[in-house]
Protein backbone atom coordinates (compact mmCIF):
# COMPACT_ATOMS: atom_id res chain seq x y z
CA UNK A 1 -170.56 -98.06 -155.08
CA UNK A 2 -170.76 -101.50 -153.38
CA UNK A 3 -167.72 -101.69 -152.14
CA UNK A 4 -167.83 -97.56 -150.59
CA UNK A 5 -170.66 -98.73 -148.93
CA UNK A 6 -169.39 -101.23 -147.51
CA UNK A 7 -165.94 -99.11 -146.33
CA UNK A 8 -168.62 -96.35 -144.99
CA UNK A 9 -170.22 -99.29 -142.27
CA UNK A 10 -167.29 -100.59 -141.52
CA UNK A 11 -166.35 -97.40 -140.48
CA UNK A 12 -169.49 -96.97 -138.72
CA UNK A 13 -169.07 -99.89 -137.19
CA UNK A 14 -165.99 -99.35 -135.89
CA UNK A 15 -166.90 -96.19 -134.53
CA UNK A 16 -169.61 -97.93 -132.10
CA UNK A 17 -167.09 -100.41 -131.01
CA UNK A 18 -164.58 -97.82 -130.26
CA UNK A 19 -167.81 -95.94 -128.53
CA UNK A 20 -168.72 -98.80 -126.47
CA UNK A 21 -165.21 -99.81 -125.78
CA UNK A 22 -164.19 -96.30 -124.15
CA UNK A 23 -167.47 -96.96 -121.88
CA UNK A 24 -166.39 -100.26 -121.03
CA UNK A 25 -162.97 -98.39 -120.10
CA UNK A 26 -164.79 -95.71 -118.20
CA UNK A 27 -166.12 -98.05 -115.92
CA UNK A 28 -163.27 -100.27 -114.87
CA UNK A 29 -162.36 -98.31 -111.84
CA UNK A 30 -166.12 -97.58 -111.15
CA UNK A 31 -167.03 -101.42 -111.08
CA UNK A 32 -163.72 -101.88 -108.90
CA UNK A 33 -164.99 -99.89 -106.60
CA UNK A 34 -168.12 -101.20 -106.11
CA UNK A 35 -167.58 -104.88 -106.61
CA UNK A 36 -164.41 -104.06 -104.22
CA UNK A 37 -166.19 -102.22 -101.43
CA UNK A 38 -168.91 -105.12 -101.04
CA UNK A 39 -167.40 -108.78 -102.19
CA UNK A 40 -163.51 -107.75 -101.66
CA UNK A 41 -161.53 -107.44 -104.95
CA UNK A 42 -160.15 -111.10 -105.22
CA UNK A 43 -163.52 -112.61 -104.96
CA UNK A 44 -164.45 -109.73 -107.44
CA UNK A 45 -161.63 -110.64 -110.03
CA UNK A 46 -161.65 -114.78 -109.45
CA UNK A 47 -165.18 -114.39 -111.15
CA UNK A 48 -164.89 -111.53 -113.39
CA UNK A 49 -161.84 -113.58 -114.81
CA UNK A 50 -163.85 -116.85 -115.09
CA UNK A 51 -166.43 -115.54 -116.58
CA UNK A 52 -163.92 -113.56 -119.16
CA UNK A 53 -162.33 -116.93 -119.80
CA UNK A 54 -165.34 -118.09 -120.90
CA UNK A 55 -166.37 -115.64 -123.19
CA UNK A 56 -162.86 -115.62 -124.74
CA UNK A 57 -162.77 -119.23 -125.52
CA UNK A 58 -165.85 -118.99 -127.67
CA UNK A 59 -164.99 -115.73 -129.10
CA UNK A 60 -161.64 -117.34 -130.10
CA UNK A 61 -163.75 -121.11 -130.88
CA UNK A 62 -166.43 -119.02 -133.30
CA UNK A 63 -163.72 -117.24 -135.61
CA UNK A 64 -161.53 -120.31 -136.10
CA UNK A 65 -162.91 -123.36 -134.04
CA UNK A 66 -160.47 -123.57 -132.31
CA UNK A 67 -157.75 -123.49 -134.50
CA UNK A 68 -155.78 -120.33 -133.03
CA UNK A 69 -155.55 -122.03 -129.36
CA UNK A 70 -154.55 -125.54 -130.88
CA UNK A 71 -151.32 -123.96 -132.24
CA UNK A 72 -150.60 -121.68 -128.90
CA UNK A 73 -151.16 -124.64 -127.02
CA UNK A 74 -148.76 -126.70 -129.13
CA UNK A 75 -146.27 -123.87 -129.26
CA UNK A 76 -144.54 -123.53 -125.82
CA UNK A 77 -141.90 -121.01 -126.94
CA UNK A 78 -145.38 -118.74 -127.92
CA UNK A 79 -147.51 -119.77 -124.95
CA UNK A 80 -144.86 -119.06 -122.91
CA UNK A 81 -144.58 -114.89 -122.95
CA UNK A 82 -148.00 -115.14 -123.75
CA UNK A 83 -149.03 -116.46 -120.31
CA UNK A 84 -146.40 -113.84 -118.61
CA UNK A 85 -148.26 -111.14 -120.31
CA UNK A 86 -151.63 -112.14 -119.51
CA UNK A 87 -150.35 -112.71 -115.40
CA UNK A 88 -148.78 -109.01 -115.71
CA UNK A 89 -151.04 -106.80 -117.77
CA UNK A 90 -154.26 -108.85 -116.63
CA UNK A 91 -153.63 -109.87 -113.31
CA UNK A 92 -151.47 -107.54 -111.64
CA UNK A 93 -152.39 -104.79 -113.45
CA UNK A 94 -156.22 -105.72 -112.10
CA UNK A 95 -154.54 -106.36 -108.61
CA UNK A 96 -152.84 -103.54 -108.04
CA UNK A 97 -155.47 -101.10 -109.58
CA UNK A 98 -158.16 -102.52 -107.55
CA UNK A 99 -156.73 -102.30 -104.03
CA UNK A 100 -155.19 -99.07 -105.30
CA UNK A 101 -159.10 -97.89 -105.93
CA UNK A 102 -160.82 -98.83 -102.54
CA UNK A 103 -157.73 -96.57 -101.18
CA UNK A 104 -158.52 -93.84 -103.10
CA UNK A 105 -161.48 -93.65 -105.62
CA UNK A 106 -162.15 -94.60 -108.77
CA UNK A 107 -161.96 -90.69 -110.44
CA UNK A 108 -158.30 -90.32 -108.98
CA UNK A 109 -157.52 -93.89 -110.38
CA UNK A 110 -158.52 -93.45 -113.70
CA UNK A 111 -156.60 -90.36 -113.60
CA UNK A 112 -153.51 -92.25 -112.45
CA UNK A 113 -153.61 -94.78 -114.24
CA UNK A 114 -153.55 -93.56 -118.11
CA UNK A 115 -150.43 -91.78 -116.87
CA UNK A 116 -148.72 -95.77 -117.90
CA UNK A 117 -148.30 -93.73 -121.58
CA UNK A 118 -146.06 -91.33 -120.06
CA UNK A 119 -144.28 -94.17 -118.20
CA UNK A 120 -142.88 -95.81 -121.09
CA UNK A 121 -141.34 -92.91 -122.45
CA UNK A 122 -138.51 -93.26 -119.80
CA UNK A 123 -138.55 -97.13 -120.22
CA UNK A 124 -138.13 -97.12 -124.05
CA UNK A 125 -134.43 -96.25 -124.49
CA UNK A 126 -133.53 -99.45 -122.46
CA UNK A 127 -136.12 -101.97 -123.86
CA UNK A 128 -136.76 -100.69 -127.78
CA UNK A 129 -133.51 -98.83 -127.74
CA UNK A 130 -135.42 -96.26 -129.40
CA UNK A 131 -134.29 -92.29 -129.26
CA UNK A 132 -136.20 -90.42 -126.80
CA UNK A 133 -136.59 -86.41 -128.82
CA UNK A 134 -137.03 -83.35 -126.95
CA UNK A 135 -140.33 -82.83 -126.99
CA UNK A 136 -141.06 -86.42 -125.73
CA UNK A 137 -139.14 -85.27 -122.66
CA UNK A 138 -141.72 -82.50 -122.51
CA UNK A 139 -144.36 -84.72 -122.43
CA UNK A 140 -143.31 -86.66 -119.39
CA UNK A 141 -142.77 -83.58 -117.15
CA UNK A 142 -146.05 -82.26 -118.30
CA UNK A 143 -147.57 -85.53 -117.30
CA UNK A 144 -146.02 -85.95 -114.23
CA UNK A 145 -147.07 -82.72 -113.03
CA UNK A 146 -150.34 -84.37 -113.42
CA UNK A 147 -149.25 -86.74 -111.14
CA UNK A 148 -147.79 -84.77 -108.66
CA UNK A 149 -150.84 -82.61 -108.30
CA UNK A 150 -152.83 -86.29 -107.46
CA UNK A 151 -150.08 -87.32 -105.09
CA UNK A 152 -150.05 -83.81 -103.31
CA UNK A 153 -154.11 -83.80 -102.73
CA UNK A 154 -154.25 -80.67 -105.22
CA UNK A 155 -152.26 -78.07 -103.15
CA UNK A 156 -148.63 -79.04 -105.16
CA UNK A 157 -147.17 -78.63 -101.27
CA UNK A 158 -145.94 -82.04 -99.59
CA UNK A 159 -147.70 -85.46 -99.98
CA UNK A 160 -151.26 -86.97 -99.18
CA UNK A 161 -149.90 -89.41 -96.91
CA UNK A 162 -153.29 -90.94 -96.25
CA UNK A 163 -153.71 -91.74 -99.82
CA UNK A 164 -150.28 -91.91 -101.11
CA UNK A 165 -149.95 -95.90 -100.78
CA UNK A 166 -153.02 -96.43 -102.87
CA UNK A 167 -151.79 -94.01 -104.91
CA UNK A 168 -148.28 -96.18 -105.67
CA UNK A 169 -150.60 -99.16 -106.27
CA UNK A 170 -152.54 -97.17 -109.25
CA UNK A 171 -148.99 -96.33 -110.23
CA UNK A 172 -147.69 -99.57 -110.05
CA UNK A 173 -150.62 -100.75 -112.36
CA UNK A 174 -149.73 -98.42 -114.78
CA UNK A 175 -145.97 -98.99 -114.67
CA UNK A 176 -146.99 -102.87 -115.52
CA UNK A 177 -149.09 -101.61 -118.11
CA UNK A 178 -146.12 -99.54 -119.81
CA UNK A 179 -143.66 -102.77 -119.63
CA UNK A 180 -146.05 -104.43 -121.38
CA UNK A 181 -146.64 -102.49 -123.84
CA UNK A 182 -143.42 -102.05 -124.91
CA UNK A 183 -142.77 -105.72 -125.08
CA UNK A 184 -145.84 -106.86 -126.44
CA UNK A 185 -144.46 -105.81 -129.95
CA UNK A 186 -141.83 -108.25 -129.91
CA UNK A 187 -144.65 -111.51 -130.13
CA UNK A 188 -146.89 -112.19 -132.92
CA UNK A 189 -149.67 -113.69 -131.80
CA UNK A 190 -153.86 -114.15 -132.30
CA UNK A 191 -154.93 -112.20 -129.81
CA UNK A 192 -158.18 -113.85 -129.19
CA UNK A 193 -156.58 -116.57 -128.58
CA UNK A 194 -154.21 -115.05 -126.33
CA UNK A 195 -157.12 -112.91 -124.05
CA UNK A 196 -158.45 -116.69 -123.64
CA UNK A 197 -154.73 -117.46 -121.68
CA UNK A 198 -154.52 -113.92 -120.17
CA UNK A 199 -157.73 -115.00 -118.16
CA UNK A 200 -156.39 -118.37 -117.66
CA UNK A 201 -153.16 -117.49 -115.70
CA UNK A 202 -155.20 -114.81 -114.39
CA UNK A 203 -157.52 -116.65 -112.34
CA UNK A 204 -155.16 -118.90 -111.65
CA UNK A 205 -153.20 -116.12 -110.13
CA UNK A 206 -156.19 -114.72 -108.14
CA UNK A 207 -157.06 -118.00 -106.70
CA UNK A 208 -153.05 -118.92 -105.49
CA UNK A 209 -154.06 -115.68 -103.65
CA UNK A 210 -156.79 -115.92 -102.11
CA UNK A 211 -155.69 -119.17 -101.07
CA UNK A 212 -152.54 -118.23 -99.46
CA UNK A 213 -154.47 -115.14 -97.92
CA UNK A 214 -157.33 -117.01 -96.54
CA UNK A 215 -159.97 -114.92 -98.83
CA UNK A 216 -163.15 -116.97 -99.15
CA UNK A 217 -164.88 -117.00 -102.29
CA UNK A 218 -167.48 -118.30 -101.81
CA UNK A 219 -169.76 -114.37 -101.57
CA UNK A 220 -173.11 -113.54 -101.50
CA UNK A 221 -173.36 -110.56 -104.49
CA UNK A 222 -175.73 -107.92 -103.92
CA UNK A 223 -177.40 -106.77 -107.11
CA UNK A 224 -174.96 -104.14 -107.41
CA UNK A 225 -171.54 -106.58 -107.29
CA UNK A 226 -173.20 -109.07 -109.46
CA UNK A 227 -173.60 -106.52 -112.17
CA UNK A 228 -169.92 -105.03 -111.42
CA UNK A 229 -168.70 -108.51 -112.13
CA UNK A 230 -171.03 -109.83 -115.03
CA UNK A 231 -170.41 -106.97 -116.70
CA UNK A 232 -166.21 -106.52 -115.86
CA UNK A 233 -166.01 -110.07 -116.85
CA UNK A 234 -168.14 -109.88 -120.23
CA UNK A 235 -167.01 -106.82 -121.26
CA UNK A 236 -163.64 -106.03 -119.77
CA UNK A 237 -162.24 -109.21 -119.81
CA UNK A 238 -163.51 -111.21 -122.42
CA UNK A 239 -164.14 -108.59 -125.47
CA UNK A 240 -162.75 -105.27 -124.76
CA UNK A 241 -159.05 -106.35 -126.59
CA UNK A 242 -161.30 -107.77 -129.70
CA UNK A 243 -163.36 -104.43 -129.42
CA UNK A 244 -159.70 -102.45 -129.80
CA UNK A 245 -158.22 -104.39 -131.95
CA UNK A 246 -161.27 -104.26 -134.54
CA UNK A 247 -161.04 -100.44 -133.84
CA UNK A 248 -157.47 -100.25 -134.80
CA UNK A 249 -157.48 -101.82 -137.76
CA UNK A 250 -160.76 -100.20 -138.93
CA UNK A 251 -159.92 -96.73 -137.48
CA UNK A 252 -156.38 -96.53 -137.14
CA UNK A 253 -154.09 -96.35 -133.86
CA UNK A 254 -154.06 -92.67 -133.31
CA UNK A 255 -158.20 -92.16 -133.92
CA UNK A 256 -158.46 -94.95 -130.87
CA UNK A 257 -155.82 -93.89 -128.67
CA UNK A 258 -156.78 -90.52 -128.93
CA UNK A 259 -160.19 -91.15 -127.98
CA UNK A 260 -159.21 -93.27 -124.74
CA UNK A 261 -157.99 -89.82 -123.42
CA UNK A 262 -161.64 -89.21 -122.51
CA UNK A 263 -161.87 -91.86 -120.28
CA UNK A 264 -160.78 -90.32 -116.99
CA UNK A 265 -162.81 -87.35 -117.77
CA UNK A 266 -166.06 -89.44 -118.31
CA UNK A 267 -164.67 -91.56 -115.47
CA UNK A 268 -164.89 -88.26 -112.78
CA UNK A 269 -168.27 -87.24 -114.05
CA UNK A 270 -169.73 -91.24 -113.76
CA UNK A 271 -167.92 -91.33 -110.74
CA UNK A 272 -170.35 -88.67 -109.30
CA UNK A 273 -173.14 -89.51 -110.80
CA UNK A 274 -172.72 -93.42 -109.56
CA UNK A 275 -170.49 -94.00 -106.22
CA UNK A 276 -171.24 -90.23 -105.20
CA UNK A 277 -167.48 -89.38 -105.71
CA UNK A 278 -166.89 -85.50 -105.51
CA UNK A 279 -165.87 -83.68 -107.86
CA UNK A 280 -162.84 -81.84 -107.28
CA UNK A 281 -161.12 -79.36 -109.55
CA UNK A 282 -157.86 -80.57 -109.51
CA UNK A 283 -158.87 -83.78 -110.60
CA UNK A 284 -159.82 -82.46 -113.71
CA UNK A 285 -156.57 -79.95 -114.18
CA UNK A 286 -154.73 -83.13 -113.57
CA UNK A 287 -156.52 -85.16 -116.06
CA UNK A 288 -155.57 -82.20 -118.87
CA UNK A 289 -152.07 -82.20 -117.94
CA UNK A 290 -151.62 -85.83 -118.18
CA UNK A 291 -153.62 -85.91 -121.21
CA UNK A 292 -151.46 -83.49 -122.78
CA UNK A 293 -148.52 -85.12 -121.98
CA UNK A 294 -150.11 -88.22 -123.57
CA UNK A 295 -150.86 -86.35 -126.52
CA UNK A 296 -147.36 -84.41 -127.12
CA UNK A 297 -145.81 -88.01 -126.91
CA UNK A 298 -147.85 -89.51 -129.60
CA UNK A 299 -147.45 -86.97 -131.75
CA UNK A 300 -143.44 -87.11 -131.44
CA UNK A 301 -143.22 -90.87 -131.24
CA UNK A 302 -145.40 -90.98 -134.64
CA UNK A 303 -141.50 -92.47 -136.35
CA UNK A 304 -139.72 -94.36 -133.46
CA UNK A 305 -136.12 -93.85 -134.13
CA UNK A 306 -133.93 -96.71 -133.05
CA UNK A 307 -130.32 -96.27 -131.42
CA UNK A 308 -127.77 -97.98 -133.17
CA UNK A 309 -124.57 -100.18 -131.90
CA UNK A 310 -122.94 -99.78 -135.46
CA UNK A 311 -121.57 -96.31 -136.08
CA UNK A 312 -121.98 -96.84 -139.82
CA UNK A 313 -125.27 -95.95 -139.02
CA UNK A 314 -124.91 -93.14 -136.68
CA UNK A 315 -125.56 -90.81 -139.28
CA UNK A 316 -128.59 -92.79 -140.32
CA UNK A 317 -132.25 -92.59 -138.59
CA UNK A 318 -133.54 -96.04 -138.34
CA UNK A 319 -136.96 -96.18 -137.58
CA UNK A 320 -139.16 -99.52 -136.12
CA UNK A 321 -141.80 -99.93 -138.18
CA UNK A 322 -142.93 -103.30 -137.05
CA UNK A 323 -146.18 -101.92 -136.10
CA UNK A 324 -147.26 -101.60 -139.15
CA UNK A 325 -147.09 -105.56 -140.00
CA UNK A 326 -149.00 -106.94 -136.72
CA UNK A 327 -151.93 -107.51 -138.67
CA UNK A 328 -150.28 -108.87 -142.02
CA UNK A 329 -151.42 -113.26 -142.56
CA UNK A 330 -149.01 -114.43 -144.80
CA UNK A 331 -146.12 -116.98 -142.83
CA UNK A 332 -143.22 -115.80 -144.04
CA UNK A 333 -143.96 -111.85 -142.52
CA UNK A 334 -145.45 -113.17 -139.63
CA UNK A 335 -142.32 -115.18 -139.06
CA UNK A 336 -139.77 -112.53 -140.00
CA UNK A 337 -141.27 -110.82 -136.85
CA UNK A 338 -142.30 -113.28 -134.41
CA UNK A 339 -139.83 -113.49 -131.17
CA UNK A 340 -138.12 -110.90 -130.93
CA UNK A 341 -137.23 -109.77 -134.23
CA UNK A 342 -138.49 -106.34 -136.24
CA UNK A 343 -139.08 -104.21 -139.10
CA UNK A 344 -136.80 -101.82 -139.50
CA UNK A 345 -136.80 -98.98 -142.41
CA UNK A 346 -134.47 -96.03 -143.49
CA UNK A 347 -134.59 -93.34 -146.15
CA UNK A 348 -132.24 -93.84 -149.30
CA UNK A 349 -132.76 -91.15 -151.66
CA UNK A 350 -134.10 -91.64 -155.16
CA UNK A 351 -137.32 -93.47 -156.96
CA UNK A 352 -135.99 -96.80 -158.21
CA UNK A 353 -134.00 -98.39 -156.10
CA UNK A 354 -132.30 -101.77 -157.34
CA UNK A 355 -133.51 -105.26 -155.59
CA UNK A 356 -130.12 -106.74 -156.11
CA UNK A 357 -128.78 -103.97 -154.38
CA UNK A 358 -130.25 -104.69 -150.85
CA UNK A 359 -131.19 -108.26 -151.25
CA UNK A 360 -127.82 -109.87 -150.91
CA UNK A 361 -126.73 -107.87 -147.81
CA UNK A 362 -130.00 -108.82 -146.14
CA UNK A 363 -130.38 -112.19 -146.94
CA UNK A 364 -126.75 -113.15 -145.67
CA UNK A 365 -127.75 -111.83 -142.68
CA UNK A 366 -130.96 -114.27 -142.83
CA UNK A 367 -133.40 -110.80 -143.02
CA UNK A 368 -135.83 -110.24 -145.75
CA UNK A 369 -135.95 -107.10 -147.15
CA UNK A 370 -137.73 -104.68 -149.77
CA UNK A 371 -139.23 -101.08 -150.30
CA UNK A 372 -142.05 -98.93 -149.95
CA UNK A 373 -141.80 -98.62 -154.09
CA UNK A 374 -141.36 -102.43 -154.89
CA UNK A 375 -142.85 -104.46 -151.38
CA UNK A 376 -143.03 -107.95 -150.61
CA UNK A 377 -146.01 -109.12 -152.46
CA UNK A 378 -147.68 -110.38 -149.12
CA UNK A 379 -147.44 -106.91 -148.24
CA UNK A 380 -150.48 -104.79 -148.30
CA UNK A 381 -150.72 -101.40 -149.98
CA UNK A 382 -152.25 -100.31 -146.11
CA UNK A 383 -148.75 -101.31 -144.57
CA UNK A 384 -146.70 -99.58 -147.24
CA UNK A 385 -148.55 -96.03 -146.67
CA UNK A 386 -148.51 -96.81 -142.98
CA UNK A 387 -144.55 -96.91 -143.11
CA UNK A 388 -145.05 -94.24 -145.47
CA UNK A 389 -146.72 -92.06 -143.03
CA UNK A 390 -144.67 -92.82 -140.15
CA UNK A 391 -141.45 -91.85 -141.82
CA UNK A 392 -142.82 -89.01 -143.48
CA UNK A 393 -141.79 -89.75 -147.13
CA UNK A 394 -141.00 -86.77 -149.06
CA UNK A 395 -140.95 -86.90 -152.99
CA UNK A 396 -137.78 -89.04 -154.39
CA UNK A 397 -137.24 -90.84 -151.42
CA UNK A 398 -137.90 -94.38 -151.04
CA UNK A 399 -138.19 -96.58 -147.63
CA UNK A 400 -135.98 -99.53 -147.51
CA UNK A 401 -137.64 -101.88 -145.13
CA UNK A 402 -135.87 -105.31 -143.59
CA UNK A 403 -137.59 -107.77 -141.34
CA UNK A 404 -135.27 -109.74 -139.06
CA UNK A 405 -133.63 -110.03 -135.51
CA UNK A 406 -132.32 -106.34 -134.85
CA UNK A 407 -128.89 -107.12 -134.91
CA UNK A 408 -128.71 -108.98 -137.78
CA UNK A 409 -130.66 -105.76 -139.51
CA UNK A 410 -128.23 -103.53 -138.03
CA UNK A 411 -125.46 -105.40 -140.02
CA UNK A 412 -127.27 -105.72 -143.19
CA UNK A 413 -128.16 -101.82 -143.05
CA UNK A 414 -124.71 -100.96 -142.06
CA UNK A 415 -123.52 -103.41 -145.69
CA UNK A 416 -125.86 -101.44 -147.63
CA UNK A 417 -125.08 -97.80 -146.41
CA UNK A 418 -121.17 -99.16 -147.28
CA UNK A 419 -121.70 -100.09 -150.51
CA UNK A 420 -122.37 -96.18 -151.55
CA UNK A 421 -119.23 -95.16 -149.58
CA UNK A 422 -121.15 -92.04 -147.61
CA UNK A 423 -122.71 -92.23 -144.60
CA UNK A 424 -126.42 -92.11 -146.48
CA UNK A 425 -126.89 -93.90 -149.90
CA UNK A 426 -126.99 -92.19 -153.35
CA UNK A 427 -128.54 -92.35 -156.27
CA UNK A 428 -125.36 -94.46 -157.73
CA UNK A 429 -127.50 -97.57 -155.65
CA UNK A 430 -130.37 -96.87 -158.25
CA UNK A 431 -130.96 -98.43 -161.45
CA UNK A 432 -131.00 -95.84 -164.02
């Protein structure tokens, strides 16, 4: 009873972060363009950043003491991409989607800007060499219709010239966004101690600039800026990515991402309320198309299916489930998919499928390997029936996972699938 209790506030819990985190979100562009349109954005962003950095460090200092940011620190092959994230997804993406703002306003930039989803759909063949389906194609044309109707000033004849710069900033933020996104699964990191070096190189970034640009910062902040920045750099910057990340792993990937599709709605009706930002109908029809586009390419990317070099394993869907590990603690797991290496999975059909069959090909190939029926035993039973899910295991067929660099996977799949002599493995593989 104790223990459903406990489940039941943690759920609760994570329900009021998620809450407060898709408020925090709601206001980004709103703050921008206040704090923008009165201090300047860099002078808004050097502080907001400091003042993130802060609140990072002793977010990061009271869960470990420290601990998480000795070993980055001591780590330079880690710190490294780390710091190159936090300058792109922090500080350019802040950069662009600022200046993008004061062009425009912070409804249509909110709008814009969650469109980065439907961005990485056309970047994901070339940096996850993952297959793009149908339907996913759907989803981008339905989202950049979206677009388009922003871009055209809601008449879907020419361009908004006036606008249309500002409009390729937000866009630009977004595209940065999407990159990142799609690399960010190839590092294992602790991201608290991470958000601490995304502000770091942030400000750093925002001061070169407004040194080379001449930007004082030393401001005077009306009530109105100071809050815009206190509040950007407390809550944006310093514990919105704990916020998510609790809400994932309480809440579960879709539940969050699917409530972040609010945000530009919220964001148009604050807007109003706020910075006296009209409301205009095709704002909102623009939001739903891009939200829909969002939501059709969830729902189809559920299993990413990977594109293969070896034609062993053309016949074979191979899909990433690395995803479903970023939270495990034990070294060895945590290792097998640091850098740039994965979890992989396929479906072999049967119930009891041999370790000595699998285990030889993959460890020759320096992978580790396992199933959904018989896992690693630092795996949790929450991993297996997230693989589970995302494959969409059907009764008598078993995942076979490996964790490794992708080629090397690749090879040990492609020894396994060979040992059966078809193009998908039989129940000759099991033990009987």
């Amino acid at each position: 009873m104790k223990s459903h209790q406990y489940i039941m506030d943690s759920k609760y819990k994570a329900a009021f972060a998620l809450a407060f985190l898709v408020l925090v979100y709601t206001l980004y562009t709103i703050l921008l363009q206040i704090g923008g349109s009165t201090i300047g954005i860099l002078p808004q962003l050097f502080y907001a950043f400091m003042i993130g950095m802060v609140v990072s460090a002793a977010v990061s200092l009271a869960l470990d003491r420290g601990k998480a940011l000795r070993e980055m620190i001591g780590n330079p092959g880690l710190l490294l991409p780390v710091l190159v994230i936090g300058l792109v997804n922090n500080a350019l993406v802040q950069l662009f989607l600022g200046f993008g703002t004061l062009g425009t306003n912070a409804s249509i930039a909110s709008v814009v800007y969650r469109s980065w989803v439907i961005m990485a759909i056309v970047l994901v063949p070339l940096v996850l060499r993952q297959k793009i389906r149908k339907m996913q194609l759907v989803a981008t044309l339905v989202g950049f219709s979206g677009l388009y109707l922003i871009i055209s000033g809601g008449t879907l004849i020419g361009i908004n010239y006036s606008q249309a710069p500002y409009i390729g900033l937000v866009l630009l933020s977004a595209f940065c966004s999407a990159i990142v996104t799609l690399i960010y699964g190839r590092y294992t990191f602790n991201i608290f101690a991470g958000v601490v070096f995304y502000n770091l190189v942030s400000l750093v970034m925002v001061a070169s600039l407004a040194f080379a640009t001449g930007t004082s910062l030393a401001v005077t902040f009306p009530p109105s800026a100071l809050f815009s920045v206190v509040f950007y750099g407390i809550f944006g910057f310093g514990i919105a990515s704990s916020l998510y990340y609790y809400s994932v792993k309480a809440l579960g990937p879709q539940v969050v991402g699917n409530a972040i599709l609010v945000v530009p709605f919220v964001t148009i009706l604050l807007s109003a309320m706020l910075v006296d930002t009209p409301i205009q109908p095709y704002y909102i029809v623009a939001a739903l198309l891009i939200s829909a586009g969002v939501l059709i390419q969830r729902y189809y990317s559920k299993s990413a299916e990977r594109i293969t070099k070896n034609k062993i394993l053309d016949r074979l869907t191979i899909f990433d489930v690395t995803g479903a590990f970023i939270d495990n603690k034990s070294p060895l797991i945590a290792q097998s998919i640091s850098g740039g290496n994965r979890a992989f999975a396929i479906k072999v059909r049967g119930r009891r499928l041999d370790d000595s069959k699998h285990s030889g090909a993959f460890k020759k190939y320096g992978c580790v390997s396992f199933t959904d029926r018989n896992p690693h035993a630092s795996v949790t039973q929450d991993e297996v029936r997230s693989i589970a899910e995302a494959m969409k295991l059907e009764g008598g067929e078993t995942a076979l996972i490996g964790l490794g660099h992708p080629d090397n996977l690749e090879n040990a799949f492609a020894k396994f699938v060979s040992t059966s002599g078809k193009s998908s493995p039989d129940e000759r593989l099991w033990k009987e």
